[in-house]
N, C-alpha and C. Protein backbone atom coordinates (compact mmCIF):
# COMPACT_ATOMS: atom_id res chain seq x y z
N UNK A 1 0.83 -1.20 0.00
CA UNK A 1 0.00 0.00 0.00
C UNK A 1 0.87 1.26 0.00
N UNK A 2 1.61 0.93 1.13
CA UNK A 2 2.49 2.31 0.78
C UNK A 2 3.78 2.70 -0.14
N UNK A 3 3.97 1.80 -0.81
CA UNK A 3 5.00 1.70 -2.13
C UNK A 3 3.88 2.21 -2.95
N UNK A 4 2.41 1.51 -3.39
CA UNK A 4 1.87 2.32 -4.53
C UNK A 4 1.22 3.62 -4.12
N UNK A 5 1.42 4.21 -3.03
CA UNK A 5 1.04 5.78 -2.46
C UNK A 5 2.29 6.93 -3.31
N UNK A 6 3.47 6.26 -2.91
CA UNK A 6 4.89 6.36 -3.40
C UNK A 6 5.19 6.66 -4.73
N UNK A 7 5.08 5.28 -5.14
CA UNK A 7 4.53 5.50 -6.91
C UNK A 7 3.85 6.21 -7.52
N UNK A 8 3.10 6.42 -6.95
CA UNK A 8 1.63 7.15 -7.24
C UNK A 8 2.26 8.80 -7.34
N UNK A 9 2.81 9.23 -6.27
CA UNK A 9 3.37 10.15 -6.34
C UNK A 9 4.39 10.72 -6.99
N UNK A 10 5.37 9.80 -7.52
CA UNK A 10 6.49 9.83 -8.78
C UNK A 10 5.52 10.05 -9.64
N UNK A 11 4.62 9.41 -10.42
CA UNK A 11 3.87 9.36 -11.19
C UNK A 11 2.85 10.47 -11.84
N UNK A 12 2.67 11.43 -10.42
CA UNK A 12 1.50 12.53 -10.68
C UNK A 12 2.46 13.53 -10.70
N UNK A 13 3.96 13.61 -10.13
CA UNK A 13 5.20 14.71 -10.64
C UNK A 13 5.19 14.28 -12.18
N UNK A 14 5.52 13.47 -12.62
CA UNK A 14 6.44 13.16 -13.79
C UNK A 14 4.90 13.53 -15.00
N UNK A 15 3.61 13.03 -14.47
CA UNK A 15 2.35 13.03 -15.47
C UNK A 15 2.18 14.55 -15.36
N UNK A 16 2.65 15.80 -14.36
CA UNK A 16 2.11 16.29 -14.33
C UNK A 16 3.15 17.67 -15.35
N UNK A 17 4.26 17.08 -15.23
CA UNK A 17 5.54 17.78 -16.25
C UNK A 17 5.09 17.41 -17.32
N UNK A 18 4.92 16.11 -17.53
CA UNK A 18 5.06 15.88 -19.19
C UNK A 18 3.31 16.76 -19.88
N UNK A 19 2.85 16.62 -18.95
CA UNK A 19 1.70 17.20 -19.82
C UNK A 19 1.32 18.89 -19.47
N UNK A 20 2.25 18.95 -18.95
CA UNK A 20 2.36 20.98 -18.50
C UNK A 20 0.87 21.16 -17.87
N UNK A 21 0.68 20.46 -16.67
CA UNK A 21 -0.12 20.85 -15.68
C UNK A 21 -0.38 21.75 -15.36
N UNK A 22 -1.48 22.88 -15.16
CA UNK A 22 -1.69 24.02 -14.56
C UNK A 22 -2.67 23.87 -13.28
N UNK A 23 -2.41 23.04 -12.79
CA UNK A 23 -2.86 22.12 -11.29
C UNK A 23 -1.75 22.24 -10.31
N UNK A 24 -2.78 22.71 -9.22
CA UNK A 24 -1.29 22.59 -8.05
C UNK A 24 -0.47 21.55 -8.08
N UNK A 25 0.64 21.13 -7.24
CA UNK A 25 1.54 20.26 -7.57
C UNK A 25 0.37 19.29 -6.24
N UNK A 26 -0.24 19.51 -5.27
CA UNK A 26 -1.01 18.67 -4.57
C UNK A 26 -2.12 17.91 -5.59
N UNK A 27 -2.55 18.29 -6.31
CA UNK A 27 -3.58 17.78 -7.38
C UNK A 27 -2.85 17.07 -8.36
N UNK A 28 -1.92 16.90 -8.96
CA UNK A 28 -1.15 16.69 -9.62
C UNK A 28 -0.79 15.47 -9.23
N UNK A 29 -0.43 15.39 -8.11
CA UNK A 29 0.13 14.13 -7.07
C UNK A 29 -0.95 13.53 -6.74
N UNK A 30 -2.08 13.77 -6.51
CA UNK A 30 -3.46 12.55 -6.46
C UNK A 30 -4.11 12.58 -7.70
N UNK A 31 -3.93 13.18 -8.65
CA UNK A 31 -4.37 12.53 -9.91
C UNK A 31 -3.04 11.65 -10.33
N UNK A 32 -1.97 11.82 -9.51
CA UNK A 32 -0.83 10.29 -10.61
C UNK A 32 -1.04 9.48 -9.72
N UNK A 33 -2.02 9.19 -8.29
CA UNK A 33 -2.86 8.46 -7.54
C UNK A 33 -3.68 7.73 -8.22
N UNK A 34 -4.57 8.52 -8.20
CA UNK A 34 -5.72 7.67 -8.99
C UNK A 34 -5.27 7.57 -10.57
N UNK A 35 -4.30 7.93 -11.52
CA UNK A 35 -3.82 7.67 -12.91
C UNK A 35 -3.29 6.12 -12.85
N UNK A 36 -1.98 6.46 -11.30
CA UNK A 36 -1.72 4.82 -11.27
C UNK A 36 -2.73 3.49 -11.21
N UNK A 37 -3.56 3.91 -10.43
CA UNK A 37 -4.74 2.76 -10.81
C UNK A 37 -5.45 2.20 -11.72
N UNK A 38 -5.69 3.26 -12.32
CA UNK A 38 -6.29 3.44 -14.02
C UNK A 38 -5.54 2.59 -15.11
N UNK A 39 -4.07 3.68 -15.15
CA UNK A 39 -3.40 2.75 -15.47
C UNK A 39 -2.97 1.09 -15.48
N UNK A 40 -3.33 0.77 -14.17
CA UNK A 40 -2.97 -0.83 -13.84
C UNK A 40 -4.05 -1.57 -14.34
N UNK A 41 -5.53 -0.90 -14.22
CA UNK A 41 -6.67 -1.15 -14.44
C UNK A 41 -6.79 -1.19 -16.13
N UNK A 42 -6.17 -0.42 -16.74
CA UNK A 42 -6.62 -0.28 -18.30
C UNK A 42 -5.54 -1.81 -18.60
N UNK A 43 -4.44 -1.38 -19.08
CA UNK A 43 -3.21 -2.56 -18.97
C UNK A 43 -3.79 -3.71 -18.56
N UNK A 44 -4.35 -4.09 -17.63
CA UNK A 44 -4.91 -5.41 -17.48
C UNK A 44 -6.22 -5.86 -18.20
N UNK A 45 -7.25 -4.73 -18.53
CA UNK A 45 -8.14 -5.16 -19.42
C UNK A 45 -7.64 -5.24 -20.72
N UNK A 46 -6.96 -4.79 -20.78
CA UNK A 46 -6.33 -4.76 -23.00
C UNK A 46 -5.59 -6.00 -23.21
N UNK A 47 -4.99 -6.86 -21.60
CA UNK A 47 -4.01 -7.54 -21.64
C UNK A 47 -2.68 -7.22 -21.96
N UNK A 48 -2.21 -6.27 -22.02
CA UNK A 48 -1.08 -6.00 -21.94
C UNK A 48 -0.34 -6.11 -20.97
N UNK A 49 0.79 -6.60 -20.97
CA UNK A 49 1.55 -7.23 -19.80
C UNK A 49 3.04 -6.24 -19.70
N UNK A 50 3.58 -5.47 -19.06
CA UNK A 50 4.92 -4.72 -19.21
C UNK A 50 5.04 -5.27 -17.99
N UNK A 51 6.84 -5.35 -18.06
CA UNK A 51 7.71 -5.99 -17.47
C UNK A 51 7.26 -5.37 -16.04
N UNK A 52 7.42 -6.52 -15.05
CA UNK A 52 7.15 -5.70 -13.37
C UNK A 52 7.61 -5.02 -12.61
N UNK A 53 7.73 -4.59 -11.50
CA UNK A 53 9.31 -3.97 -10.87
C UNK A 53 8.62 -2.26 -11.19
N UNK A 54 9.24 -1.63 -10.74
CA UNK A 54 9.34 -0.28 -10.85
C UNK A 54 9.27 0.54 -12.08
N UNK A 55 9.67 -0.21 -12.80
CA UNK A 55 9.97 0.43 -14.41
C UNK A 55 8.61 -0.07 -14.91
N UNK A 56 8.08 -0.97 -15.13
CA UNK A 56 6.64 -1.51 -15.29
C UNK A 56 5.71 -0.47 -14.72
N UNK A 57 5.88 -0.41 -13.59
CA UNK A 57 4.90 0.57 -12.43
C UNK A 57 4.55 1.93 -13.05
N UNK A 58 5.87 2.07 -13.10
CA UNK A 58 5.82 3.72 -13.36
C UNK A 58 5.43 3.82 -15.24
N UNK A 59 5.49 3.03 -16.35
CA UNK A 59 5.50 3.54 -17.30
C UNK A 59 3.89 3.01 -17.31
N UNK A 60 2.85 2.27 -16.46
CA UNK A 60 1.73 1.92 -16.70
C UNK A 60 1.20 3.59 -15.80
N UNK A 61 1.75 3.70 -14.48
CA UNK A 61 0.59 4.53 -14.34
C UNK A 61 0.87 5.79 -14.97
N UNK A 62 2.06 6.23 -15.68
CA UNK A 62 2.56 7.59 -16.09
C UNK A 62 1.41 7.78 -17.07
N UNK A 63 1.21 6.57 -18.27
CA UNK A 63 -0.34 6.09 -19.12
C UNK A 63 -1.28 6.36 -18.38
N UNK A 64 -1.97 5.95 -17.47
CA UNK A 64 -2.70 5.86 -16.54
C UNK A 64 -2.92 7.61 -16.01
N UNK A 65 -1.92 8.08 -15.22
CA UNK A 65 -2.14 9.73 -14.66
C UNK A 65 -2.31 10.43 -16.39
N UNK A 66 -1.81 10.65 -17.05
CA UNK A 66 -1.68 11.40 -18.48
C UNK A 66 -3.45 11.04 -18.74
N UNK A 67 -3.96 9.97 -18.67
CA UNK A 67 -5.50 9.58 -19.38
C UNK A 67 -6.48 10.56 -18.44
N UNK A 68 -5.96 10.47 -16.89
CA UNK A 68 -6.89 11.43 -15.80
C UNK A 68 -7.00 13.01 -16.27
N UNK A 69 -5.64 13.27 -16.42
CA UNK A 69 -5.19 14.80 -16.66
C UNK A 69 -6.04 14.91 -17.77
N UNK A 70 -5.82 14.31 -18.60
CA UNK A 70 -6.31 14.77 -20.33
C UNK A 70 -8.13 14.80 -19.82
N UNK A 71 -8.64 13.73 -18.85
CA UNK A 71 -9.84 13.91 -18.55
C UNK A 71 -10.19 15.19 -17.76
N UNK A 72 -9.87 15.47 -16.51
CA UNK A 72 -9.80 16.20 -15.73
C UNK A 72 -9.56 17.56 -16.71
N UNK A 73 -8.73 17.86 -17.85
CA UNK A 73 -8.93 19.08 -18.38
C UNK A 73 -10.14 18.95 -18.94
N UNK A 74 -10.48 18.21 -19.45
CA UNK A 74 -11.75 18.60 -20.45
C UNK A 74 -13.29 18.74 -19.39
N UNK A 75 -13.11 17.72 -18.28
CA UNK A 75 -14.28 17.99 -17.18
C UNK A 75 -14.17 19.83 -16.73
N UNK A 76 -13.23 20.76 -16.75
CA UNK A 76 -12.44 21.99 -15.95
C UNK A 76 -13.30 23.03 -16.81
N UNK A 77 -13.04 22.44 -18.48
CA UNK A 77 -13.55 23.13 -19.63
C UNK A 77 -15.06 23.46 -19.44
């Protein structure tokens, strides 16, 4: 639980650079929260399988936070 809190948080920094966030950096960090889930959640319905470990983690939910953001702007709109 608290490794994917962790993750989660790498995840909503890094989702929130690559897609030039204009969200506090606190929002930012619980949308790469709930992105990481999404992420794990989409990836497993498509069947797609990426390698496990950290590097797996982070490039499913970085997918995962980027799908929230892109949502979350258009809900803002």
């Amino acid at each position: 639980m608290i490794y994917a809190i962790i993750v989660g948080l790498i995840i909503g920094a890094l989702a929130g650079w690559f897609m030039k966030s204009s969200y506090a950096w606190y929002i930012d960090l619980l949308l790469g929260i709930v992105g990481s889930w999404v992420g794990n959640w989409l990836f497993g319905v498509l069947g797609i399988n990426i390698a496990g470990g950290l590097v797996g983690d982070l490039i499913t939910g970085v997918v995962g936070a980027v799908i929230v953001i892109a949502i979350a702007r258009l809900i803002k709109k």
